[in-house]
C-alpha atoms as a PDB file:
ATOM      1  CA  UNK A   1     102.618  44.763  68.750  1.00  0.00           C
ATOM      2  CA  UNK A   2     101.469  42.708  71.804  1.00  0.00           C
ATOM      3  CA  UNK A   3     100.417  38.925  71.500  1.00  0.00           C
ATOM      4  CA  UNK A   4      96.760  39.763  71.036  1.00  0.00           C
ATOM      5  CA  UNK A   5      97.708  42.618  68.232  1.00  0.00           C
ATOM      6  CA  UNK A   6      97.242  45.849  70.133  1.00  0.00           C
ATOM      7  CA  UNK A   7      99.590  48.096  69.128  1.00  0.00           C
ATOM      8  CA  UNK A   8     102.373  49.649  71.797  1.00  0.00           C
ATOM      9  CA  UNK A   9     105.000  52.882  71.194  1.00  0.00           C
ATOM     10  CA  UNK A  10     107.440  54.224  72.422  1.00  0.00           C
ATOM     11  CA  UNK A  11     109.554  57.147  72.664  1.00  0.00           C
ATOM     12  CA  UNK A  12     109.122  61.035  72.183  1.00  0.00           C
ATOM     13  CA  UNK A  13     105.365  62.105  71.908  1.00  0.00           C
ATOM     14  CA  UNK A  14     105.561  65.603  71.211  1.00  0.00           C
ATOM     15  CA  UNK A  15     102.887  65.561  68.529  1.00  0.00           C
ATOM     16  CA  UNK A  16     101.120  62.576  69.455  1.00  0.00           C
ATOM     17  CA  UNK A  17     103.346  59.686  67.363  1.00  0.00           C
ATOM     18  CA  UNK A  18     102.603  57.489  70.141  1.00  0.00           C
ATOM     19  CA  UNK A  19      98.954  57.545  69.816  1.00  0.00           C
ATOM     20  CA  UNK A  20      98.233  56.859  73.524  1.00  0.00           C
ATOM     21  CA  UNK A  21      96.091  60.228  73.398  1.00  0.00           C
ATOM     22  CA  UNK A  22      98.520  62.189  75.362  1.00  0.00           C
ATOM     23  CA  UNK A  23     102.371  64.252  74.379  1.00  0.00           C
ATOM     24  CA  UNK A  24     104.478  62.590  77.168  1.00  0.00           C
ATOM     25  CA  UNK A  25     107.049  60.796  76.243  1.00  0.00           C
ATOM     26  CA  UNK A  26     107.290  57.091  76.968  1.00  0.00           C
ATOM     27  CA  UNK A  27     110.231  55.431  78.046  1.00  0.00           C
ATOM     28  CA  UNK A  28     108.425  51.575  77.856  1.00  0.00           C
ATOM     29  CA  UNK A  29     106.072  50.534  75.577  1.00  0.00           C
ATOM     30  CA  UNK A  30     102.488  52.070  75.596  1.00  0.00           C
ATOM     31  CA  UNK A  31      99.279  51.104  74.209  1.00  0.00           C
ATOM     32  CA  UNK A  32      98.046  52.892  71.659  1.00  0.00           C
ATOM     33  CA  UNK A  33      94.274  53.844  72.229  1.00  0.00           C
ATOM     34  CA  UNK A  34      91.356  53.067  70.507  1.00  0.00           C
ATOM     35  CA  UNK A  35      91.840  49.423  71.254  1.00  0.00           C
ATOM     36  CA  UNK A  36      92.328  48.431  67.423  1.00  0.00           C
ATOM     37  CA  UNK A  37      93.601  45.122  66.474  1.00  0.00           C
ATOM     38  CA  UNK A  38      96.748  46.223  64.006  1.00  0.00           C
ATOM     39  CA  UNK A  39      98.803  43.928  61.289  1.00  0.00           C
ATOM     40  CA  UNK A  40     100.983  46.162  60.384  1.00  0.00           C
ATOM     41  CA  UNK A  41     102.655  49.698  61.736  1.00  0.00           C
ATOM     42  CA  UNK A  42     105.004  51.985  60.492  1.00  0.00           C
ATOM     43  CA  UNK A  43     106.232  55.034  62.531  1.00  0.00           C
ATOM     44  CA  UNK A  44     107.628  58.365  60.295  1.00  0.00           C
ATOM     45  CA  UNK A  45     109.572  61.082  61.489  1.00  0.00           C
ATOM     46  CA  UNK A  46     106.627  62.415  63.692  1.00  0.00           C
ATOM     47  CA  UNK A  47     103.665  60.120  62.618  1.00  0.00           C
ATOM     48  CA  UNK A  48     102.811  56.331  62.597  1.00  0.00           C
ATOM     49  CA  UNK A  49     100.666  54.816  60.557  1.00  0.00           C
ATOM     50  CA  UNK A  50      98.543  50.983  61.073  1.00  0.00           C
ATOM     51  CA  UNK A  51      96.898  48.821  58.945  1.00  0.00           C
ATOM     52  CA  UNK A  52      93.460  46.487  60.513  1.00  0.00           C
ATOM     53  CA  UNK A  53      94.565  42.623  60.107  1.00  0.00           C
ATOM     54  CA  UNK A  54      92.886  41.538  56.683  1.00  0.00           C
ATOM     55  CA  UNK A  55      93.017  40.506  53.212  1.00  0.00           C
ATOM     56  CA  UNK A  56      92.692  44.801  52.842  1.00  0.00           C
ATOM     57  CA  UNK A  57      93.283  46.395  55.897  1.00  0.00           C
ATOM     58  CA  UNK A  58      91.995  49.588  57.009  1.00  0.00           C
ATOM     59  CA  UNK A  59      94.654  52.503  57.513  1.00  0.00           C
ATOM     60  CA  UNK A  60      94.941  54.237  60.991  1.00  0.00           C
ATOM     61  CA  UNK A  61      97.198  57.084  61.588  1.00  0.00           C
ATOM     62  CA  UNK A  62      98.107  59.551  64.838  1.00  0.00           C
ATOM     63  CA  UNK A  63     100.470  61.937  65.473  1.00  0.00           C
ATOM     64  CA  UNK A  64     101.221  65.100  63.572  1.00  0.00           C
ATOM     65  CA  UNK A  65      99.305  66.168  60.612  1.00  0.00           C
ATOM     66  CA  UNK A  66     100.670  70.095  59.165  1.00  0.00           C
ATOM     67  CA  UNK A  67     101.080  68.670  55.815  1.00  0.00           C
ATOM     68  CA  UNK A  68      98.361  66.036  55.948  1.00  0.00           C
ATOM     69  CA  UNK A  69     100.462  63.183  56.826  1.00  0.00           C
ATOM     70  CA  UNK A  70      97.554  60.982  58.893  1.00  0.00           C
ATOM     71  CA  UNK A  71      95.209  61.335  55.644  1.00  0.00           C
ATOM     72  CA  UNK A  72      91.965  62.185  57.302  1.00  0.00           C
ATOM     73  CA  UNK A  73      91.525  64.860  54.959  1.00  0.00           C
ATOM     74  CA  UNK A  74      92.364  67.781  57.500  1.00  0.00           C
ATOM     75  CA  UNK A  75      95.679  69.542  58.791  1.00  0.00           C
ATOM     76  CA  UNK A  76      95.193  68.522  62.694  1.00  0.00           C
ATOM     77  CA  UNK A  77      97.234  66.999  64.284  1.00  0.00           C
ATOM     78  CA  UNK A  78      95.677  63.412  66.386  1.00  0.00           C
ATOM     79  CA  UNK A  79      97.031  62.210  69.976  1.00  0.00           C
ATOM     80  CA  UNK A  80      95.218  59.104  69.256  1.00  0.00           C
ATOM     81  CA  UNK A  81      94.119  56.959  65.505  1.00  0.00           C
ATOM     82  CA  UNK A  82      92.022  58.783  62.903  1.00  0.00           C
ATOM     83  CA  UNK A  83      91.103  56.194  60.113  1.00  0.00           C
ATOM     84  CA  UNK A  84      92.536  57.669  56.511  1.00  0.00           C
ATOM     85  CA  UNK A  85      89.440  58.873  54.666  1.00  0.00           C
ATOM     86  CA  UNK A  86      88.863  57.491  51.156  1.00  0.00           C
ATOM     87  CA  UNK A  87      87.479  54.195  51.957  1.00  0.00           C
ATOM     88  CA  UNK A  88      90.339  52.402  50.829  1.00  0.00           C
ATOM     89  CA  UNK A  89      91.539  48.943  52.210  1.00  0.00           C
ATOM     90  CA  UNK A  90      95.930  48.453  52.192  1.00  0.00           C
ATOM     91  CA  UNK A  91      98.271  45.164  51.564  1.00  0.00           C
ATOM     92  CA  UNK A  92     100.630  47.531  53.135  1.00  0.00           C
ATOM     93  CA  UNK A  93     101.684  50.983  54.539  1.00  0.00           C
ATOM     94  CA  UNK A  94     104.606  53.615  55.085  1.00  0.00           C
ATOM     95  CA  UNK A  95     105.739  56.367  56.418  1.00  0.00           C
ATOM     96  CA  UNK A  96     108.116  59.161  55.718  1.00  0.00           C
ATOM     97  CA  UNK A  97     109.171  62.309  57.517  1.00  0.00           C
ATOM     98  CA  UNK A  98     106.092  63.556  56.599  1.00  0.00           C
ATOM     99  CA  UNK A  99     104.359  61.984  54.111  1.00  0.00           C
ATOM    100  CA  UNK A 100     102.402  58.450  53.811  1.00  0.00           C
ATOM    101  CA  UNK A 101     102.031  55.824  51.040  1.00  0.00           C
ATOM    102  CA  UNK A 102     100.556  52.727  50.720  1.00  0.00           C
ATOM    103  CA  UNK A 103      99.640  49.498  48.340  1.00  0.00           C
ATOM    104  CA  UNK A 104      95.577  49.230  47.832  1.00  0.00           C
ATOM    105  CA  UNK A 105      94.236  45.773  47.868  1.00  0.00           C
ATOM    106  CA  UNK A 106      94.116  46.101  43.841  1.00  0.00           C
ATOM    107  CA  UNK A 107      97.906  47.133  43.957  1.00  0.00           C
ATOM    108  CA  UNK A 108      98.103  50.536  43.054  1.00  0.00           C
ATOM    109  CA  UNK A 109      99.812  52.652  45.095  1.00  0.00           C
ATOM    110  CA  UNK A 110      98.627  55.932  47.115  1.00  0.00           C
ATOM    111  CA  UNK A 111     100.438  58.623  48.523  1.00  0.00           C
ATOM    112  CA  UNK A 112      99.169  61.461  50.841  1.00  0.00           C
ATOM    113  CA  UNK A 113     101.076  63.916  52.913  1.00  0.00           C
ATOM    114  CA  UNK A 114     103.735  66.517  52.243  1.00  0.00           C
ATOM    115  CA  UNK A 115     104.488  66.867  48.602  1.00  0.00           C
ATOM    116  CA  UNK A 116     106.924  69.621  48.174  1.00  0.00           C
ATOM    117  CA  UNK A 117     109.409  67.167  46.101  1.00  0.00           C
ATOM    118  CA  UNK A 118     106.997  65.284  44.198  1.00  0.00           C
ATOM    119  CA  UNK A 119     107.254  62.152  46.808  1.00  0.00           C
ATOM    120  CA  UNK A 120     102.924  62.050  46.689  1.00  0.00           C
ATOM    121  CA  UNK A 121     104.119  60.779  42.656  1.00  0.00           C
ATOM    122  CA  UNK A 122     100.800  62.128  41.408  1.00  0.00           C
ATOM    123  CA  UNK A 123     102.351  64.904  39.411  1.00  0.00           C
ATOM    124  CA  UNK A 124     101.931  67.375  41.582  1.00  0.00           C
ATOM    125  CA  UNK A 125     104.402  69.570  44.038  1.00  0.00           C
ATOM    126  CA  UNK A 126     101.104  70.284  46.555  1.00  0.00           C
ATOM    127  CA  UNK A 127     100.553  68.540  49.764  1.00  0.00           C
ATOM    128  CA  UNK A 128      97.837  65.952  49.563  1.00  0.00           C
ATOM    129  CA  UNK A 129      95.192  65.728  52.508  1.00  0.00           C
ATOM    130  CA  UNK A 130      94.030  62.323  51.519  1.00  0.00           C
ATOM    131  CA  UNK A 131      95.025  59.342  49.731  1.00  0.00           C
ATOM    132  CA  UNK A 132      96.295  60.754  46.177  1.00  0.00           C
ATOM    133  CA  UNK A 133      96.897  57.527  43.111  1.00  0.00           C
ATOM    134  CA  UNK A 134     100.584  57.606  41.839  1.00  0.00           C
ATOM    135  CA  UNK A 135     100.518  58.204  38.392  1.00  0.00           C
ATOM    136  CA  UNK A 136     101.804  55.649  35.631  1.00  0.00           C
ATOM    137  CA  UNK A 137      98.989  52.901  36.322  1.00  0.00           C
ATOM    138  CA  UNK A 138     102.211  50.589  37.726  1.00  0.00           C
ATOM    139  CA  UNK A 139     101.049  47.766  39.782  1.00  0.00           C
ATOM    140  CA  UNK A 140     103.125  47.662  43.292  1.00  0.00           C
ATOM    141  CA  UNK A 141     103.880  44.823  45.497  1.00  0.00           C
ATOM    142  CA  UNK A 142     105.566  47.180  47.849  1.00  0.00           C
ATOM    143  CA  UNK A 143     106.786  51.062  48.527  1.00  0.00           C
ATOM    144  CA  UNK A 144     108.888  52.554  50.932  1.00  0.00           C
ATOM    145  CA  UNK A 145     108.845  56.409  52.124  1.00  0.00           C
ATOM    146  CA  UNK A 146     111.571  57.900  52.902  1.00  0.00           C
ATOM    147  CA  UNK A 147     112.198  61.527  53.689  1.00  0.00           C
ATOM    148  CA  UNK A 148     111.431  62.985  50.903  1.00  0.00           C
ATOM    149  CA  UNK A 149     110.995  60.719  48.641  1.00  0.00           C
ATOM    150  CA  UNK A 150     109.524  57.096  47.559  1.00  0.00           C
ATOM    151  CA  UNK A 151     110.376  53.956  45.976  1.00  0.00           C
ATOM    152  CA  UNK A 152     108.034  51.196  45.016  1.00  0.00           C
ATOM    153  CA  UNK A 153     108.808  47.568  43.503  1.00  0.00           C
ATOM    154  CA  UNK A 154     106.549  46.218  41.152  1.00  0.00           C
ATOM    155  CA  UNK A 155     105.106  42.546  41.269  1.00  0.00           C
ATOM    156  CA  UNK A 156     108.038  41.324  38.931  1.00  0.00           C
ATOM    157  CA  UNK A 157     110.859  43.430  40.781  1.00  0.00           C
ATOM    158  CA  UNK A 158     111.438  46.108  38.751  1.00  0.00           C
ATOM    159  CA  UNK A 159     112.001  49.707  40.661  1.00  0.00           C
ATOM    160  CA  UNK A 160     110.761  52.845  40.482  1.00  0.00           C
ATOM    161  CA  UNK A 161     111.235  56.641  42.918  1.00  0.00           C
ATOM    162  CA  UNK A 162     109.702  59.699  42.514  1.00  0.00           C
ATOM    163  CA  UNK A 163     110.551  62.644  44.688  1.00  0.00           C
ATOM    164  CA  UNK A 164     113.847  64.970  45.851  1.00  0.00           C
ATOM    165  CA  UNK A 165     116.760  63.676  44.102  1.00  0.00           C
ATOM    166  CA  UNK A 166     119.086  66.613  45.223  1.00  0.00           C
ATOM    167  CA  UNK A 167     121.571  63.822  46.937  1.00  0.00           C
ATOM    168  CA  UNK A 168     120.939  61.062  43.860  1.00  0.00           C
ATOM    169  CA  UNK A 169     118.548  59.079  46.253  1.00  0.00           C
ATOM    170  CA  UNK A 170     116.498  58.007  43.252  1.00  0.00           C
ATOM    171  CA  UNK A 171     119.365  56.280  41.496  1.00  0.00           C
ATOM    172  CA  UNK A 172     118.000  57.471  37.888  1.00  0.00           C
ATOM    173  CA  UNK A 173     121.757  59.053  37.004  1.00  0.00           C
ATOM    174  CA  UNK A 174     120.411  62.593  37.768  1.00  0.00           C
ATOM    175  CA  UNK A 175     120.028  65.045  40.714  1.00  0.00           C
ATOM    176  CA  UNK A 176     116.734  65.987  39.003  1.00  0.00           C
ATOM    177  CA  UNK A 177     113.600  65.979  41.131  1.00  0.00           C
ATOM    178  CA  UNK A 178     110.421  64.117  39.626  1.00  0.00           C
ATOM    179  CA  UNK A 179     106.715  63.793  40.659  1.00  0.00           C
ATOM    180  CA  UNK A 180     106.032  60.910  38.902  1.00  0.00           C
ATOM    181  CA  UNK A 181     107.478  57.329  38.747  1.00  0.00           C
ATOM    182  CA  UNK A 182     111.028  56.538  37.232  1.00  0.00           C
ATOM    183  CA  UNK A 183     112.240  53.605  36.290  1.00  0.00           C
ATOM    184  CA  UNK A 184     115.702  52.711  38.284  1.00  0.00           C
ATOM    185  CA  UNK A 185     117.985  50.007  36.918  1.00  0.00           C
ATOM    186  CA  UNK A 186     115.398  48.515  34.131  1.00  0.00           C
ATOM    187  CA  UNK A 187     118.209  45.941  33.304  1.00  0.00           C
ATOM    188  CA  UNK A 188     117.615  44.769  37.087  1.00  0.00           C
ATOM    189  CA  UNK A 189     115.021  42.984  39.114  1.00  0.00           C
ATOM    190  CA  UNK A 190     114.703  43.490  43.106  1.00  0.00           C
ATOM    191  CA  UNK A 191     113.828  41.479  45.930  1.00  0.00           C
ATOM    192  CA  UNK A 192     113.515  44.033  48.375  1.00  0.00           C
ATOM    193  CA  UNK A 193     113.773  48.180  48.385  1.00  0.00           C
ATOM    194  CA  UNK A 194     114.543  50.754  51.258  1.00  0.00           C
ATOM    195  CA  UNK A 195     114.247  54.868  51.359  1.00  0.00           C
ATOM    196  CA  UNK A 196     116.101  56.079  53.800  1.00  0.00           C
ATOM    197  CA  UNK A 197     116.607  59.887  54.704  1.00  0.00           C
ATOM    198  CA  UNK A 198     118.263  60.825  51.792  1.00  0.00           C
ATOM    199  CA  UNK A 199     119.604  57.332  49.810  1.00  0.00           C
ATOM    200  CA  UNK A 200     118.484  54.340  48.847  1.00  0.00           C
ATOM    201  CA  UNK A 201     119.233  50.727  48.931  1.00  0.00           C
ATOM    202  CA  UNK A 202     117.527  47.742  47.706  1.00  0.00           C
ATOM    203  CA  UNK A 203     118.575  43.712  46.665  1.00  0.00           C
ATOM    204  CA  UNK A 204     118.673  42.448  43.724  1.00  0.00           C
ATOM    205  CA  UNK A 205     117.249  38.733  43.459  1.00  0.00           C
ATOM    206  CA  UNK A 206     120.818  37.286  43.350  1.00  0.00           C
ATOM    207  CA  UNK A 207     121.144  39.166  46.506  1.00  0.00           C
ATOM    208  CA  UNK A 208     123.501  41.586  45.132  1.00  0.00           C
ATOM    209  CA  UNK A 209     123.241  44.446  47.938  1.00  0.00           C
ATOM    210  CA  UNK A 210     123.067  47.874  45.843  1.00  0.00           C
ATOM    211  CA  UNK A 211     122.963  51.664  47.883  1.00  0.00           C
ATOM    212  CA  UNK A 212     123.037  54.995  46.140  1.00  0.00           C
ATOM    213  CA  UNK A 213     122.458  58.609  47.235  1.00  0.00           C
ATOM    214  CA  UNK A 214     123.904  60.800  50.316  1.00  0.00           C
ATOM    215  CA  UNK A 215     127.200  59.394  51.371  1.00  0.00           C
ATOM    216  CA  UNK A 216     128.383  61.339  53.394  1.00  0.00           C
ATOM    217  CA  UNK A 217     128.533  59.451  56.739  1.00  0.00           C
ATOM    218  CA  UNK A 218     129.767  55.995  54.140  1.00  0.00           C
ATOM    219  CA  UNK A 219     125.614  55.026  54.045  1.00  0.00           C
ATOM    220  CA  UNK A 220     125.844  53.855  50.861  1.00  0.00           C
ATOM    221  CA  UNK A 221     128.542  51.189  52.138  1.00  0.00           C
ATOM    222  CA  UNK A 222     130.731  51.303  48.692  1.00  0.00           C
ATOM    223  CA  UNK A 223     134.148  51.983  50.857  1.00  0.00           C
ATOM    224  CA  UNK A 224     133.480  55.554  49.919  1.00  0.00           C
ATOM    225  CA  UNK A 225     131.426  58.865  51.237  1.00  0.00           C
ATOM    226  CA  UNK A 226     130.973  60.064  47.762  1.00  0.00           C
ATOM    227  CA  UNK A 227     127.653  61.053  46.694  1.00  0.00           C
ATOM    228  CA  UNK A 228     126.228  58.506  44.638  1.00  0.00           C
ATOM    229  CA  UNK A 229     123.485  59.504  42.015  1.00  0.00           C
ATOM    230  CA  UNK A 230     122.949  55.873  40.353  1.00  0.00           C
ATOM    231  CA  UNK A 231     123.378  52.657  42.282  1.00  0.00           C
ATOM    232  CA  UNK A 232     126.858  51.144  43.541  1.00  0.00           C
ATOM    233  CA  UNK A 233     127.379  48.071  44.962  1.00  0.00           C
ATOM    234  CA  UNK A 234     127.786  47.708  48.141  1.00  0.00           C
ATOM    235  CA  UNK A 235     131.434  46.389  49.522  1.00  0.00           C
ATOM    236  CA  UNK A 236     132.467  43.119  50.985  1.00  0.00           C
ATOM    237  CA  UNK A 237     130.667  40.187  48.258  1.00  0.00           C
ATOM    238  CA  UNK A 238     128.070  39.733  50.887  1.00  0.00           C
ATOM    239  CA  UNK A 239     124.905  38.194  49.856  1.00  0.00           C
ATOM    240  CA  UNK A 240     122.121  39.761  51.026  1.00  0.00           C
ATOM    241  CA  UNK A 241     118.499  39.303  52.632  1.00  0.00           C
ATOM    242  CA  UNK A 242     117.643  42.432  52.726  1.00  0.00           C
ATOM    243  CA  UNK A 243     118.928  46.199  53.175  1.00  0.00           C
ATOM    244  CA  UNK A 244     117.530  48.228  55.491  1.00  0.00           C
ATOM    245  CA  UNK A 245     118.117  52.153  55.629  1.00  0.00           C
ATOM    246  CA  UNK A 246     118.193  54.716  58.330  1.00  0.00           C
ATOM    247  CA  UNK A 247     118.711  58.263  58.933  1.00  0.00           C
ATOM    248  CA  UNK A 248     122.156  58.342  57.954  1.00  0.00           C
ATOM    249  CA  UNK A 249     123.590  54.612  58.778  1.00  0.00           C
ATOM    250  CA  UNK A 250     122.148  51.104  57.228  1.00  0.00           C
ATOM    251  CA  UNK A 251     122.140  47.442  58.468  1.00  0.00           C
ATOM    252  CA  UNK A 252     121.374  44.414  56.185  1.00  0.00           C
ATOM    253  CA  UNK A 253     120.743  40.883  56.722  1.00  0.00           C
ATOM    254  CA  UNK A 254     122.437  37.847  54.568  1.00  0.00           C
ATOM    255  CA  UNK A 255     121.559  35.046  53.159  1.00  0.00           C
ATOM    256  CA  UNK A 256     123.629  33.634  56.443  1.00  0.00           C
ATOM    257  CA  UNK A 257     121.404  35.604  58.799  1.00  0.00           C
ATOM    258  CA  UNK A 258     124.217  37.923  59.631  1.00  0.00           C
ATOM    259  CA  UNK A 259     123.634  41.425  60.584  1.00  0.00           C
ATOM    260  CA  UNK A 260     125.935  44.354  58.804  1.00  0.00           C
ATOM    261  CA  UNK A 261     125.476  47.871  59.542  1.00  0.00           C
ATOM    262  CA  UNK A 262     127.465  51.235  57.947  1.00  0.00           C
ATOM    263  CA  UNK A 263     127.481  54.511  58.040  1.00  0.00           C
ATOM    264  CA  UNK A 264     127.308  56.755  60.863  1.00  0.00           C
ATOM    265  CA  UNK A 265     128.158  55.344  64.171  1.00  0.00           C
ATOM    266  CA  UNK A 266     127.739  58.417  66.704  1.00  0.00           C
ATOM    267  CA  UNK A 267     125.383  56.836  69.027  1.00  0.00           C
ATOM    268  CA  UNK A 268     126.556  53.070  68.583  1.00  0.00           C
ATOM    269  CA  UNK A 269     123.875  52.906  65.393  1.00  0.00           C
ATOM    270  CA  UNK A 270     126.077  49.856  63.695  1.00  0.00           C
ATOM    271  CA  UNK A 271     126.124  47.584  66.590  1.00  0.00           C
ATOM    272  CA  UNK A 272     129.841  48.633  67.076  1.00  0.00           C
ATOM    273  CA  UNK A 273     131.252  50.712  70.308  1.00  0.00           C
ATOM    274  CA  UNK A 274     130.494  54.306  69.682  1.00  0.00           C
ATOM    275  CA  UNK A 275     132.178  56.923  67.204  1.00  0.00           C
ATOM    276  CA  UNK A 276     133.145  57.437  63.767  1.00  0.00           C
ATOM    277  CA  UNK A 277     131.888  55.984  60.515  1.00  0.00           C
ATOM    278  CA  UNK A 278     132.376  52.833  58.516  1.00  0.00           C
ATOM    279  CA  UNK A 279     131.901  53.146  55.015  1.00  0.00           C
ATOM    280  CA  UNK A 280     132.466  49.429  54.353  1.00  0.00           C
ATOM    281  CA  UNK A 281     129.790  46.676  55.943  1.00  0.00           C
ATOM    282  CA  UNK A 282     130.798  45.706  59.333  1.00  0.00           C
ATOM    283  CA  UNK A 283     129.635  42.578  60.982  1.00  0.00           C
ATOM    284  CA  UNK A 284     127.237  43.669  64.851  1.00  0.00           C
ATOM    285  CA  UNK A 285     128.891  42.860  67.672  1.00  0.00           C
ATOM    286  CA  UNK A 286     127.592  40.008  69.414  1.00  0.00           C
ATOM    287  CA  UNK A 287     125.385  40.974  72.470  1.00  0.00           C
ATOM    288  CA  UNK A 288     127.065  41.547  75.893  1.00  0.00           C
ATOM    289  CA  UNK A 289     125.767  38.901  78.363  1.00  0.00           C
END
């Protein structure tokens, strides 16, 4: 976002994800029309999503819409913002590859989009065209999309995902898909959560750095690829900030405000020279001058 809170993207624009009411791609950052004033964006695998600055903010989305992703309670696609329909106002908002969830004002959380795998968590395997309540009544401070499926932490840091599970990427000890909420780790409270494609990873308050599902690029960072279907900590005693996940790579931040990426490393993704994996945290390179 620019100093005065207009949003800018970047990148391919195929479908519209950069909301500057046109498909070419953008190789510097580009307004985004409307002229809205945005808090908050988040960009999915072909969508983006914004939230209005305010105690609730409105939600905004562009980009494509096949499975209902922008929440304006229709299928078409939008080269520039279409306000979600429903008249709710967000703390904050998500996106996955093609599905959208977001924390109301009163903390429940909503899900719309694709809903093949039961990442809407309203019960249902049907693609939702407009904001859709997660079932179970839980109160979130946050939730995170990821491709197919969803995590949320509640106010006091426990964890829940709904969704695919065919990799283990909700953690619960299964491979079992589920539409509604599931409780990960009750013995555990978390400080921050992150869905990526297909795994997982989230802090605990001690910042104990946990990862779990697809491994197969060394994502989960446990010195391993092996598939992980309940959380594993992740190698090296760091203590972390927060995780942050990715396709199939993820970087976190300690308490030291050092950067650590793993994972795959094809197009220089961990802040290393290019090629290979790591499956252990490894510390980014300092920046060439």
């Amino acid at each position: 976002m620019a100093a005065d809170a207009t949003p800018h993207c970047w990148g391919q624009n195929d479908l519209g994800q950069l909301g500057d009411s046109s498909v070419i791609d953008r190789l510097v950052p580009t307004a985004v029309a409307g002229g809205l004033s945005i808090a908050q964006v988040a960009a999915g695998a072909q969508h983006s999503c914004a939230l209005t600055p305010a105690d609730g903010g409105q939600a905004y989305c562009w980009g494509d819409n096949v499975r209902g992703q922008l929440g304006d309670s229709s299928t078409t696609p939008s080269f520039v913002p279409v306000q979600v329909t429903g008249g709710l106002s967000f703390l904050s908002i998500t996106a996955g590859a093609a599905h959208t969830c977001g924390v109301a004002a009163d903390s429940a959380a909503y899900c719309w989009g694709g809903g093949a795998a039961g990442q809407l968590g309203n019960g249902s395997p049907l693609n939702a065209f407009a904001p859709v309540a997660v079932s179970g009544g839980l109160r979130f401070a946050t939730v995170t999309a990821g491709g197919s499926h969803t995590c949320g932490l509640t106010g006091s840091g426990a964890l829940y995902c709904w969704g695919d599970n065919d990799r283990g990427q909700l953690g619960d000890g299964t491979k079992v898909r589920t539409g509604e909420p599931v409780a990960i780790a009750p013995s555990l409270r978390f400080r921050t959560v992150s869905a990526g494609l297909d795994h997982t990873c989230a802090v605990t308050l001690d910042g104990t750095g946990l990862c779990w599902g697809r491994n197969d690029s060394g994502q989960v960072g446990d010195g391993s690829t092996t598939e992980r279907d309940a959380p594993a900590l992740v190698a090296g005693g760091l203590v972390f900030h927060a995780i942050t996940t990715g396709g199939l790579h993820t970087c976190g931040l300690t308490t030291a405000s050092q950067a650590y990426c793993w994972g795959r490393n094809d197009s220089g993704q961990l802040g290393a020279p290019v090629g290979g994996r790591s499956s252990d945290p490894a510390p980014v390179q300092e920046p060439v001058p």
